[in-house]
Protein backbone atom coordinates (compact mmCIF):
# COMPACT_ATOMS: atom_id res chain seq x y z
CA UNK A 1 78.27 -61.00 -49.64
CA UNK A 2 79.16 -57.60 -51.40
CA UNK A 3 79.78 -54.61 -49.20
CA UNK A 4 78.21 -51.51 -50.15
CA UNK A 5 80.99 -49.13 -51.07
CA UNK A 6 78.59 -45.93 -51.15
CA UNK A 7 77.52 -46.72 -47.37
CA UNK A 8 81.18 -47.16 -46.00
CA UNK A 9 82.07 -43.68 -47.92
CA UNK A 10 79.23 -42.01 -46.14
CA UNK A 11 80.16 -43.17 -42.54
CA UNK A 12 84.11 -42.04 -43.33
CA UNK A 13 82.68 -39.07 -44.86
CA UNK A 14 80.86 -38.03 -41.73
CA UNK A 15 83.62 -39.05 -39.40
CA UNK A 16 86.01 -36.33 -40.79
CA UNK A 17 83.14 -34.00 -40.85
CA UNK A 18 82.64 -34.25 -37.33
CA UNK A 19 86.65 -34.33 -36.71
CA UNK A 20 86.79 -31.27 -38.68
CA UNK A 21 83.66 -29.36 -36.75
CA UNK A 22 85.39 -30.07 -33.46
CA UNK A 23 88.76 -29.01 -34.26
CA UNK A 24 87.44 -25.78 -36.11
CA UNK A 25 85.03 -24.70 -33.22
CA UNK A 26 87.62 -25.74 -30.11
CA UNK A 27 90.15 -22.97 -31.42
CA UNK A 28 86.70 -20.26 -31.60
CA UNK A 29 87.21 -17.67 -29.09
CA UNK A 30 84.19 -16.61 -27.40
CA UNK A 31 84.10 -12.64 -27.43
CA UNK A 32 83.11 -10.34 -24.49
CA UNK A 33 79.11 -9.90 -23.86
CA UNK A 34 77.71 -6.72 -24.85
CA UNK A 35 77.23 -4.78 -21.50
CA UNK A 36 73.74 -2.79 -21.07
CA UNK A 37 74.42 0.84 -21.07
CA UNK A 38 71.93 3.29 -19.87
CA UNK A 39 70.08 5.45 -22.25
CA UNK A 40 71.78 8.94 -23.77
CA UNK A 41 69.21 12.20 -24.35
CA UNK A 42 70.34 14.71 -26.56
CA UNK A 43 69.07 18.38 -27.11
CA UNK A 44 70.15 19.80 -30.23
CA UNK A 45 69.15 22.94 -32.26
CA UNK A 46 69.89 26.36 -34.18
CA UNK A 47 68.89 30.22 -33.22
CA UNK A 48 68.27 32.08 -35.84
CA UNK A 49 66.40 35.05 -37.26
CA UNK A 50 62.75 34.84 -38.24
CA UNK A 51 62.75 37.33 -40.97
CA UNK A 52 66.33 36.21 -42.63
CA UNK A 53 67.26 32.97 -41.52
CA UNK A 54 70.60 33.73 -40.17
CA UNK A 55 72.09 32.03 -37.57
CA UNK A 56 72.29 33.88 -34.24
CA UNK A 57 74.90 34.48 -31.11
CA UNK A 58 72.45 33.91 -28.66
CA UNK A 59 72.81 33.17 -24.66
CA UNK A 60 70.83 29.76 -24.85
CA UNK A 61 69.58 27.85 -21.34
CA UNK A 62 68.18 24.13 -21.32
CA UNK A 63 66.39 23.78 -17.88
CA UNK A 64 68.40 26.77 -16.71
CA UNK A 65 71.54 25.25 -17.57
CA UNK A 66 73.92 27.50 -19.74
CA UNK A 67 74.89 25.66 -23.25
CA UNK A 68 77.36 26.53 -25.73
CA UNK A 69 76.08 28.25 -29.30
CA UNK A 70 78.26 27.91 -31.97
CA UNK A 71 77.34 29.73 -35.40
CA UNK A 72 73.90 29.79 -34.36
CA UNK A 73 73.80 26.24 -32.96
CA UNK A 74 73.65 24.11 -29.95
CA UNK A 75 74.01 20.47 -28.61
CA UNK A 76 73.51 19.23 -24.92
CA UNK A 77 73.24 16.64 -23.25
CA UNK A 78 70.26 15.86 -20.73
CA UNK A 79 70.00 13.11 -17.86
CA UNK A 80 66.22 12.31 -18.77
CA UNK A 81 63.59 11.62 -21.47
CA UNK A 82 60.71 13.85 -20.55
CA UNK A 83 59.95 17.73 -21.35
CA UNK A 84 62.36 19.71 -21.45
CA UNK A 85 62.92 23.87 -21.37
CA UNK A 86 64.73 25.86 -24.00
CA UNK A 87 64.99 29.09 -23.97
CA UNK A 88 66.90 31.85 -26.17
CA UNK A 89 68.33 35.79 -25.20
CA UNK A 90 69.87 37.82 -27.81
CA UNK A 91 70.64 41.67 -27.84
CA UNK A 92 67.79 43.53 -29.98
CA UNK A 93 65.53 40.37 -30.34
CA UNK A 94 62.87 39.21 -27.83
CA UNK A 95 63.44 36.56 -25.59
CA UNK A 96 62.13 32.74 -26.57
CA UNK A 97 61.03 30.14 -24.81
CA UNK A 98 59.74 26.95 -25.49
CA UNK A 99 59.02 23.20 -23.97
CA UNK A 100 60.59 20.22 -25.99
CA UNK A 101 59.93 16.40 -25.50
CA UNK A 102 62.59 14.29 -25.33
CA UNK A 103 61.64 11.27 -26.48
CA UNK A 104 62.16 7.73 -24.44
CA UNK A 105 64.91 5.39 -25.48
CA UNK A 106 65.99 1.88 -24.33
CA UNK A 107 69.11 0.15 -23.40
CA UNK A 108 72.29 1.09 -25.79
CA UNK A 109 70.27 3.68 -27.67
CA UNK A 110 70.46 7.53 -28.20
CA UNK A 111 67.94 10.14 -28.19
CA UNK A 112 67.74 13.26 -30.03
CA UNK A 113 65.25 15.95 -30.08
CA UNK A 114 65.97 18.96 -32.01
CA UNK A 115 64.93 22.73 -30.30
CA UNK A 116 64.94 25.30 -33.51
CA UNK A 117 63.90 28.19 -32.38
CA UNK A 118 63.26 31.33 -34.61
CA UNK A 119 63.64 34.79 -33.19
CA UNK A 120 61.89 38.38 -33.70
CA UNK A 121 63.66 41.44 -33.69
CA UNK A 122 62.64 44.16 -31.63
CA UNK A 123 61.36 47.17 -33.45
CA UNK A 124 63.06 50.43 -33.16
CA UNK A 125 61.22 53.14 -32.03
CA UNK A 126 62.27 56.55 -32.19
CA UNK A 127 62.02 58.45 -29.31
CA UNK A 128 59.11 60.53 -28.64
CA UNK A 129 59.81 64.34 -29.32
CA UNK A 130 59.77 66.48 -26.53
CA UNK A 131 56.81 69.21 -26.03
């Protein structure tokens, strides 16, 4: 009786696969598992003129809370998706206010919803002349 070469190849063939596979995935590490964080809500956005377009120094409150404007901009952070209250004071202009939505997110995201808000500048009137 004749052996079959080709069949006794294939059986050491998948011997020193299988050798191989076990020694390569016994030195694989397993890595940390990725830990749910809690949603982030951001509130971001720019004063600026209406007529021009420039960017304004403006005192800027996001649900009464005091926020930093920088050229004419603005970034906070808020605890909640939900509405949200902007509003915008600047010498000579009139005061703005406006509701924004912050969008839901879900575990390990971010959400940003952006509060532009345009303002008008008071007229000058000259003062009335006296009789």
């Amino acid at each position: 009786m004749k052996k079959s070469l080709f069949g006794l190849g294939a059986k050491v063939a998948m011997a020193v696969l299988a050798v191989c596979s076990f020694a390569l995935t016994s030195c694989y590490e397993k890595s940390t598992p990725v830990v749910d964080q809690e949603p982030i809500y951001y509130v971001v956005g720019t004063v600026y003129d209406a007529a021009t377009s420039q960017a304004l120094a403006a005192n800027v409150t996001v649900n009464s809370n005091s926020v930093t404007v920088t050229n004419g901009s603005f970034i906070t952070k808020v605890s909640a998706a939900g509405a949200v209250t902007v509003a915008a004071e600047a010498e000579g202009y009139y005061p703005v206010s406006r509701t924004v939505q912050v969008a839901p997110a879900g575990k390990n995201q971010i959400s940003v919803s952006n509060a532009d808000i345009a303002m008008v500048q008071v007229p000058e009137t000259e003062p009335d002349p006296e009789p």
